[in-house]
N, C-alpha and C. Protein backbone atom coordinates (compact mmCIF):
# COMPACT_ATOMS: atom_id res chain seq x y z
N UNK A 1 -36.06 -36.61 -9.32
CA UNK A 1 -36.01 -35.20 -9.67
C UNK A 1 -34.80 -34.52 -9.01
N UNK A 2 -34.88 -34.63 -8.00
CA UNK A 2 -33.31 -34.19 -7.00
C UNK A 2 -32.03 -34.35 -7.51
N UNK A 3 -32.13 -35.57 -8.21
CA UNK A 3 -30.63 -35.93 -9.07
C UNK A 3 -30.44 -35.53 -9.95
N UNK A 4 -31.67 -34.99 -10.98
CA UNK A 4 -31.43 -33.90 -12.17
C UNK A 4 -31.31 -33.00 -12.09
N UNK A 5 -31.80 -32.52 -10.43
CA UNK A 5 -31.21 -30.91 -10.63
C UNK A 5 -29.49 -31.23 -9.68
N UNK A 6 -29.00 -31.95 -9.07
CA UNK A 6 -28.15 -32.21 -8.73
C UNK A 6 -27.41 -32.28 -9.77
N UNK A 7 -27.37 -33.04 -10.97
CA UNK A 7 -26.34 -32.93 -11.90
C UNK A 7 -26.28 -31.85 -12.86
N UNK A 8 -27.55 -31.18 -13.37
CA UNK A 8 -27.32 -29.71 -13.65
C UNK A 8 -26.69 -29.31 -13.17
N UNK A 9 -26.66 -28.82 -11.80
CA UNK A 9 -25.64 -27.87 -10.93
C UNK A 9 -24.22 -28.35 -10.75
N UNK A 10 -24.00 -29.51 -10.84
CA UNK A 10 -22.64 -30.20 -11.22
C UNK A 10 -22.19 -29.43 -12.57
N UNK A 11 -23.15 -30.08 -13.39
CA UNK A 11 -22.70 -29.60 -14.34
C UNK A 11 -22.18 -28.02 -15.36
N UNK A 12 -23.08 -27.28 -14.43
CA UNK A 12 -23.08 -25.91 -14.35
C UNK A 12 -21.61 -25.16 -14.24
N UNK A 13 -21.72 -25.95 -12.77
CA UNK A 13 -20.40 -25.59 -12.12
C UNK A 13 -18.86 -26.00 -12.84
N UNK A 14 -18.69 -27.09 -13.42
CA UNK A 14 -17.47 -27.80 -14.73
C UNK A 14 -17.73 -27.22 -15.56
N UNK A 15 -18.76 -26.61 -16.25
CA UNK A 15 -18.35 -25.73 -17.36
C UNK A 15 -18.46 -24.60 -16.78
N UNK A 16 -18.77 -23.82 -15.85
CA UNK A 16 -18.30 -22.42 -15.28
C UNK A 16 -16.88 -22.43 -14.98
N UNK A 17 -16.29 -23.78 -14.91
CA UNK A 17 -14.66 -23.92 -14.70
C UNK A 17 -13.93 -24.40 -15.91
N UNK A 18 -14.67 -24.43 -17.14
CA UNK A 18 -13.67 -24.41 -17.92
C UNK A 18 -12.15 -24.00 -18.71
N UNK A 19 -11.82 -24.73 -19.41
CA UNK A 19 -10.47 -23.81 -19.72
C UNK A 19 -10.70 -23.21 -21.00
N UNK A 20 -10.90 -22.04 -21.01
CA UNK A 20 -11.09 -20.90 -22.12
C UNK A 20 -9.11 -20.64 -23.04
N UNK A 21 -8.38 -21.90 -22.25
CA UNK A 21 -7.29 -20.81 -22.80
C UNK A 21 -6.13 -21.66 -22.76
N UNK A 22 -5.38 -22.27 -23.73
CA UNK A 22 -4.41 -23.37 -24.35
C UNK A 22 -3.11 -22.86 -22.73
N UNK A 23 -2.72 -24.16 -22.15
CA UNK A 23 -1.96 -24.39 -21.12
C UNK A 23 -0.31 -23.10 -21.33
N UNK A 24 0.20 -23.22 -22.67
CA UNK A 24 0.97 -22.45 -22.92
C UNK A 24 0.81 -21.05 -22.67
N UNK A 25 -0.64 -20.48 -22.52
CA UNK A 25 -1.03 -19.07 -22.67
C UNK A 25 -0.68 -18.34 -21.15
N UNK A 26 -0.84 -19.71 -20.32
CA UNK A 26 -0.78 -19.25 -18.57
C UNK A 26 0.28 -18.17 -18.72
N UNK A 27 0.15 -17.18 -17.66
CA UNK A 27 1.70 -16.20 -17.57
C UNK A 27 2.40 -17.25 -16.28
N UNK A 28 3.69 -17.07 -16.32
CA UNK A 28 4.54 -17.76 -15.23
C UNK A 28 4.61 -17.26 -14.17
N UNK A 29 4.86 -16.46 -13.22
CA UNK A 29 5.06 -16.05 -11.98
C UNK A 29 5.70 -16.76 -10.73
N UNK A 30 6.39 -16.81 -10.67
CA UNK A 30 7.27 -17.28 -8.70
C UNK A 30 6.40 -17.35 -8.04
N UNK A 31 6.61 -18.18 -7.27
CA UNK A 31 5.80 -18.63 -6.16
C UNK A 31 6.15 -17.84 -5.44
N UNK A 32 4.78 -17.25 -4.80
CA UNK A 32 4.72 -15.63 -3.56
C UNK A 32 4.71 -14.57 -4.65
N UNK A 33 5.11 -14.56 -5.79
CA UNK A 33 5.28 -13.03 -6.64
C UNK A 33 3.37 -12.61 -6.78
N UNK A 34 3.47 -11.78 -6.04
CA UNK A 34 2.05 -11.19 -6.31
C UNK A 34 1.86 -9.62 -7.13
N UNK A 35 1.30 -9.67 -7.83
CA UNK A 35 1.00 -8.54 -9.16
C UNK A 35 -0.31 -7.66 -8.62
N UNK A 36 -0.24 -6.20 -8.65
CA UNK A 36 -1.87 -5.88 -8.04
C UNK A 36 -2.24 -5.00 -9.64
N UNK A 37 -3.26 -5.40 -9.64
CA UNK A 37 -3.76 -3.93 -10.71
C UNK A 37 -4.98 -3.16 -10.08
N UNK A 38 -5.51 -1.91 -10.29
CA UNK A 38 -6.67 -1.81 -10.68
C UNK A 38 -7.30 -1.61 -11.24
N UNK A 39 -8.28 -2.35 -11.30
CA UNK A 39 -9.71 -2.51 -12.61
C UNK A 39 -10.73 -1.59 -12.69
N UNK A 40 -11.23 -1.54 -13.72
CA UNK A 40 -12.06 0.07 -14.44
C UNK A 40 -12.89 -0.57 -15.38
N UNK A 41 -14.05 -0.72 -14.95
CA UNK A 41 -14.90 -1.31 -15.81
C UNK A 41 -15.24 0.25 -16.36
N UNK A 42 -15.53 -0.17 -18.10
CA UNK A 42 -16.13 0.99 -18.73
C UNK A 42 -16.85 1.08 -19.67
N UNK A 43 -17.83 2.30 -19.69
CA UNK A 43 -19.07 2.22 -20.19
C UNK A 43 -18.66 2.75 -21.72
N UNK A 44 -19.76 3.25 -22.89
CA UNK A 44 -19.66 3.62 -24.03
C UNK A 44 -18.49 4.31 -24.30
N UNK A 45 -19.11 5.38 -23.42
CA UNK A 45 -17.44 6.26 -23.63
C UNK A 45 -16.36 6.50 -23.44
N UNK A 46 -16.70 5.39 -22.38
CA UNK A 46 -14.92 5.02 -21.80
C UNK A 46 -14.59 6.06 -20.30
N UNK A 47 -15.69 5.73 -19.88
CA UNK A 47 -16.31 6.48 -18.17
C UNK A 47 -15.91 5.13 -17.36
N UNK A 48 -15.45 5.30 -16.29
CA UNK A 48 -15.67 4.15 -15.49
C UNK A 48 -16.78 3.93 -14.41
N UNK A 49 -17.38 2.70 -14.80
CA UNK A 49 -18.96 2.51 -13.79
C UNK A 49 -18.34 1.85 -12.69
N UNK A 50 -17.06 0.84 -12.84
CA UNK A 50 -17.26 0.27 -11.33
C UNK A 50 -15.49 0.23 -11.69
N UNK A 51 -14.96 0.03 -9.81
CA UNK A 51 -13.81 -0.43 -9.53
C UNK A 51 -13.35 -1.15 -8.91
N UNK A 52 -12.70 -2.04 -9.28
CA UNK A 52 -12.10 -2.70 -8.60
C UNK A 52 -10.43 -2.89 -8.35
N UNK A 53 -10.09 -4.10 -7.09
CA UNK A 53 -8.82 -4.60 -7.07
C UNK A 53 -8.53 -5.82 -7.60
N UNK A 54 -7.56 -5.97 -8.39
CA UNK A 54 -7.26 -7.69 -9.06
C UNK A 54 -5.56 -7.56 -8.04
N UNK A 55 -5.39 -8.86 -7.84
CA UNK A 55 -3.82 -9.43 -7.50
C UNK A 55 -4.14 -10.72 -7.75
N UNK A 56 -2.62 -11.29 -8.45
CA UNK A 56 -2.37 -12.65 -9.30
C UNK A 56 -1.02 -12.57 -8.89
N UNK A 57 -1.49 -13.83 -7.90
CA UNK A 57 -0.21 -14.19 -7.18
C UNK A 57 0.17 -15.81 -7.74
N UNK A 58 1.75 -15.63 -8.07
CA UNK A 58 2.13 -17.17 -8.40
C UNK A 58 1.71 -18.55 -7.52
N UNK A 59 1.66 -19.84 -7.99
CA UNK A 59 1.40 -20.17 -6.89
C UNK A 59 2.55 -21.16 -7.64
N UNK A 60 2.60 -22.84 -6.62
CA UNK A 60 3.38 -23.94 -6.98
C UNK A 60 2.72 -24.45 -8.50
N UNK A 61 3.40 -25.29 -8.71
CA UNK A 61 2.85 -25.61 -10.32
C UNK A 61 2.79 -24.92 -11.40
N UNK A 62 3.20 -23.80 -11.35
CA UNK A 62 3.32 -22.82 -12.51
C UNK A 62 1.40 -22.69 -12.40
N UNK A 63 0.63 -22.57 -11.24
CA UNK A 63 -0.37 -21.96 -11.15
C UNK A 63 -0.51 -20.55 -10.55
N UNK A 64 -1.72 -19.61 -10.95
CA UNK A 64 -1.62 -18.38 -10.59
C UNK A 64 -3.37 -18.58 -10.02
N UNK A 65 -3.04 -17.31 -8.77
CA UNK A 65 -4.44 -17.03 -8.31
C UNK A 65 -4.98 -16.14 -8.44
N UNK A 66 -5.92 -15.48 -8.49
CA UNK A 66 -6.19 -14.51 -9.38
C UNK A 66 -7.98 -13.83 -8.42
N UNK A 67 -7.57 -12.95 -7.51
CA UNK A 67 -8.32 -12.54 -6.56
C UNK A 67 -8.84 -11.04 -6.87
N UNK A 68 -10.38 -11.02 -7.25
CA UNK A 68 -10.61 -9.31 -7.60
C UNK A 68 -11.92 -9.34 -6.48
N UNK A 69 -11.46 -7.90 -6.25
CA UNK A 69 -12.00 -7.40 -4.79
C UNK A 69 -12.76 -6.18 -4.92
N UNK A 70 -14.29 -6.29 -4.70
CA UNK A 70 -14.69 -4.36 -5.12
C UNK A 70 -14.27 -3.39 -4.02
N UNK A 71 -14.41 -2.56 -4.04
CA UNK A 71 -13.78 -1.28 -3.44
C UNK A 71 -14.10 -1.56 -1.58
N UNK A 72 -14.95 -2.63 -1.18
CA UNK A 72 -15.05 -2.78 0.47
C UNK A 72 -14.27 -3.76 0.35
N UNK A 73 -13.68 -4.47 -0.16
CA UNK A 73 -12.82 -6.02 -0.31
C UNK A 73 -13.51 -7.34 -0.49
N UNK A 74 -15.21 -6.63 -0.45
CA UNK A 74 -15.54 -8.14 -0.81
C UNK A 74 -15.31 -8.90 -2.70
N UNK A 75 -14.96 -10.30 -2.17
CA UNK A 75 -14.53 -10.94 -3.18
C UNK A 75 -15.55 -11.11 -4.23
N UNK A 76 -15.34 -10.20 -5.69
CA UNK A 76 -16.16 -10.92 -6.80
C UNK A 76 -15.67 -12.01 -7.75
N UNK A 77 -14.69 -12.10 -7.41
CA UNK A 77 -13.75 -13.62 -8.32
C UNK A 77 -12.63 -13.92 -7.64
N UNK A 78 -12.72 -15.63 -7.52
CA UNK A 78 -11.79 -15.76 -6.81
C UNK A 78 -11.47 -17.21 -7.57
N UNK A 79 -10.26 -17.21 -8.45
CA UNK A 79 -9.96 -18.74 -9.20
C UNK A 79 -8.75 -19.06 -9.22
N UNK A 80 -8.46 -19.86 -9.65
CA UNK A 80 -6.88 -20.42 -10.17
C UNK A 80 -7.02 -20.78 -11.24
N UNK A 81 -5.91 -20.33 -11.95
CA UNK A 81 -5.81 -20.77 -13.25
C UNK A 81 -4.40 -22.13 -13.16
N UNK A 82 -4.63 -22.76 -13.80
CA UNK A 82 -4.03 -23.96 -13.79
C UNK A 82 -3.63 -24.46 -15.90
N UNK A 83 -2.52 -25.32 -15.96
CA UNK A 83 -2.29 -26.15 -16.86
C UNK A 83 -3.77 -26.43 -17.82
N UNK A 84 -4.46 -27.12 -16.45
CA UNK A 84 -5.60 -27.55 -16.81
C UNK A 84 -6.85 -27.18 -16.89
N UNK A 85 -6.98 -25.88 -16.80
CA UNK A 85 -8.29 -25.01 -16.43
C UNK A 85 -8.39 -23.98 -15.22
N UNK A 86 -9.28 -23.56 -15.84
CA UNK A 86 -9.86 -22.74 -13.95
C UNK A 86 -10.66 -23.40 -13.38
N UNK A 87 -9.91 -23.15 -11.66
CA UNK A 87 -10.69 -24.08 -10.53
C UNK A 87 -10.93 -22.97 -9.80
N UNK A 88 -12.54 -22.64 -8.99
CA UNK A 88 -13.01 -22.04 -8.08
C UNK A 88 -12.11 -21.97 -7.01
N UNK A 89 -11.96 -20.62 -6.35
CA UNK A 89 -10.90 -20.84 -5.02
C UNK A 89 -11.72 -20.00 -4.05
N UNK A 90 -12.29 -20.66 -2.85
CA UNK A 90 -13.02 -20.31 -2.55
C UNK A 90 -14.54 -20.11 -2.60
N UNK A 91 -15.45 -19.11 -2.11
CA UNK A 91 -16.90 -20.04 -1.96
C UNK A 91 -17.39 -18.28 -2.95
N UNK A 92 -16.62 -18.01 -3.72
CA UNK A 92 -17.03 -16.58 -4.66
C UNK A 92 -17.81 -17.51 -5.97
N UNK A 93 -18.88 -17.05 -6.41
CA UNK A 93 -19.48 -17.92 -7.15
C UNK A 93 -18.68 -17.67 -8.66
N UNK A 94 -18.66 -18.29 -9.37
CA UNK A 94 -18.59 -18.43 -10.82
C UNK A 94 -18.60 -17.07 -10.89
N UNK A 95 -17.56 -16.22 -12.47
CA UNK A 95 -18.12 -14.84 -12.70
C UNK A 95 -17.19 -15.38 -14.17
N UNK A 96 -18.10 -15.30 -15.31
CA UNK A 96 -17.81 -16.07 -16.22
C UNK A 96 -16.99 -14.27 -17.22
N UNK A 97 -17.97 -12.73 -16.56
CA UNK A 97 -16.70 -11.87 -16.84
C UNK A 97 -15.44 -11.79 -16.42
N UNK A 98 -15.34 -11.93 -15.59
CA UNK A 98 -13.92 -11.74 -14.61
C UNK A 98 -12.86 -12.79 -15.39
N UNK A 99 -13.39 -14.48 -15.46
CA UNK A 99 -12.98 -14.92 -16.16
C UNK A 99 -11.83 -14.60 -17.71
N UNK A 100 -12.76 -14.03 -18.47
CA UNK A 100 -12.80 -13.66 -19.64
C UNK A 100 -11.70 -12.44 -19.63
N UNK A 101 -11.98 -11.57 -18.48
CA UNK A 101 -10.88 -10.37 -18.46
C UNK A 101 -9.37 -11.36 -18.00
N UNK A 102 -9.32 -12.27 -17.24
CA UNK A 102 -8.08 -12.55 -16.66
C UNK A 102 -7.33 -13.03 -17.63
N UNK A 103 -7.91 -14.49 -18.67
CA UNK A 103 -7.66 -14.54 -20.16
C UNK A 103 -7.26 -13.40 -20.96
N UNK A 104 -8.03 -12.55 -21.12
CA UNK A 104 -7.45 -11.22 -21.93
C UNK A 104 -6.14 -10.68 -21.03
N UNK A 105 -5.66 -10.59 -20.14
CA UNK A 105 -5.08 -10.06 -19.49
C UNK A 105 -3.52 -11.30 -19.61
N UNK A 106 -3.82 -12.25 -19.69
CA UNK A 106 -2.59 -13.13 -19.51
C UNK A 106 -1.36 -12.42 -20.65
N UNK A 107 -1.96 -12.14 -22.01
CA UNK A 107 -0.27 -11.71 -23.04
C UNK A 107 0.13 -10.58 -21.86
N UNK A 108 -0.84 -9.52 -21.53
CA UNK A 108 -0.26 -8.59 -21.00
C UNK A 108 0.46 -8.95 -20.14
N UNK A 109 0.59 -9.43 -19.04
CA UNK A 109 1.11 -9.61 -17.93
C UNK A 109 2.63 -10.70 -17.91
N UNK A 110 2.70 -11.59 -19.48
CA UNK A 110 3.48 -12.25 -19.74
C UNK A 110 4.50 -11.38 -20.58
N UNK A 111 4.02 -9.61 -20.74
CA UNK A 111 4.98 -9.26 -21.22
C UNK A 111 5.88 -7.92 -20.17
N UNK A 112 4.87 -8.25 -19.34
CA UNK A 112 4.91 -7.15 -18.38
C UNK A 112 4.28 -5.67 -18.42
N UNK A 113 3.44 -5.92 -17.63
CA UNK A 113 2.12 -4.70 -17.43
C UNK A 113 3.05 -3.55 -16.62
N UNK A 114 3.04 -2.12 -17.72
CA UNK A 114 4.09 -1.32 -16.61
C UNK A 114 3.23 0.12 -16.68
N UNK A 115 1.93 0.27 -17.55
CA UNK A 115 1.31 1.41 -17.32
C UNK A 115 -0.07 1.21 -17.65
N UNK A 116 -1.26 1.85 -17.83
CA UNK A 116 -2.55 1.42 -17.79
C UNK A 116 -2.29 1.01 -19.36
N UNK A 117 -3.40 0.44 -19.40
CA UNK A 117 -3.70 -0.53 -20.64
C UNK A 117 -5.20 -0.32 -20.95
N UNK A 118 -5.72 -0.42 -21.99
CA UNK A 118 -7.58 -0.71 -21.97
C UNK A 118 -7.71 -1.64 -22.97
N UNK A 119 -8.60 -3.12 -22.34
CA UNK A 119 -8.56 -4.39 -22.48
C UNK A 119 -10.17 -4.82 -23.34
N UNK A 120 -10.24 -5.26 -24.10
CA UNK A 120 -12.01 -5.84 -24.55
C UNK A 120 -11.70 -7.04 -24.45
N UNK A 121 -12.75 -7.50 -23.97
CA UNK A 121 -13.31 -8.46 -23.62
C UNK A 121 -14.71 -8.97 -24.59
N UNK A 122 -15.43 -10.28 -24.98
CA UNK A 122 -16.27 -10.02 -25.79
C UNK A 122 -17.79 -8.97 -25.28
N UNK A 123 -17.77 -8.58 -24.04
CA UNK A 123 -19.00 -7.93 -24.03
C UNK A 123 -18.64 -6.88 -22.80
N UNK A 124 -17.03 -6.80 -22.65
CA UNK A 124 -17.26 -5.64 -21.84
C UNK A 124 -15.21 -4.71 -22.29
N UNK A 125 -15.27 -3.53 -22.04
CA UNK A 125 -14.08 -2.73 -22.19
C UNK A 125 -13.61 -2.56 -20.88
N UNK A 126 -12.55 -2.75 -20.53
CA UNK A 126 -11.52 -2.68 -19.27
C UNK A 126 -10.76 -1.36 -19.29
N UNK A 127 -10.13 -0.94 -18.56
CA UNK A 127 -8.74 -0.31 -17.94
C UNK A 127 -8.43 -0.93 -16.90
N UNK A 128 -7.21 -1.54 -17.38
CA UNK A 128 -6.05 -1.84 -16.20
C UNK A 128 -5.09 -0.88 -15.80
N UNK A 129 -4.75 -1.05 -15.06
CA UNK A 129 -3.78 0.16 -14.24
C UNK A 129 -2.97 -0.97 -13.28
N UNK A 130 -1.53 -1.07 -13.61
CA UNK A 130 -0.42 -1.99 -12.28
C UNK A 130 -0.25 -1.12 -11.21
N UNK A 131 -0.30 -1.69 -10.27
CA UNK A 131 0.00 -1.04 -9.17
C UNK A 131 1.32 -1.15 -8.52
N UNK A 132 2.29 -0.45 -8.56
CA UNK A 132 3.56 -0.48 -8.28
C UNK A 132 3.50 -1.15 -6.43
N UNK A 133 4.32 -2.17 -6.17
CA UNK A 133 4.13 -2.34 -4.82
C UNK A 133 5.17 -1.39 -4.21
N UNK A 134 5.33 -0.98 -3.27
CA UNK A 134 6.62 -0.07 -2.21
C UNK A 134 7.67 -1.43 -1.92
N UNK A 135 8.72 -0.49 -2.28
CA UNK A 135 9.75 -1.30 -1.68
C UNK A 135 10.09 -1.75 -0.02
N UNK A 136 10.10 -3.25 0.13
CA UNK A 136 10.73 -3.38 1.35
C UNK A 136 11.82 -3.07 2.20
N UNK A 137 11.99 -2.17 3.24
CA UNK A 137 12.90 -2.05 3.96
C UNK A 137 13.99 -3.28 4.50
């Protein structure tokens, strides 16, 4: 019995990491180039119920990480997107929305995100907003 629920939860977990999204679709980014937005989940009318922080920072491999944070910083998604799929980064469980928004979010960001945007997703409506970083001295 232990080993069937052992491989459920294996299995759970490989398709909570699937790749929703053809290797070409990845956006590119430099390694260290980190992107911040913030996120606006929204209701019927286009109210926002919750907020958050996203940053998608390049990594090696033409991989990106992709870290959203609610308003105390704790982590509600934390993945990499890869060639080959999304891999968990970190011990943030599976969030199969967050997912789904970062996918929706890749044309944008491959064309360059320069003012708010509002994003659907199949079961939820977004506002993105880029967050300009300050220039270094």
């Amino acid at each position: 019995m232990n080993k069937i629920i052992a491989f459920i939860t294996t299995l759970f977990f490989i398709t909570a990491c699937a790749a929703p999204y053809a290797p070409q679709d990845l956006p590119q980014l430099s390694t260290e180039q980190i992107l911040w937005f913030q996120v606006d989940k929204l209701d019927a009318d286009g109210n926002p119920t919750q907020t958050s922080l996203l940053s998608v920072q390049g990594e090696s491999n033409g991989a990106t990480r992709w870290v959203q944070t609610d308003a105390f910083g704790v982590p509600q998604a934390r993945m990499l997107a890869q060639a080959n799929g999304w891999q968990q980064d970190g011990f943030a469980p599976p969030n199969r929305e967050a997912r789904a928004l970062f996918v929706a979010m890749f044309p944008h960001i491959k064309r360059g995100f320069r003012q708010p945007e509002i994003l659907q997703t199949d079961a939820q409506r977004w506002k993105i907003t880029p967050i300009e970083q300050p220039e270094s001295e």
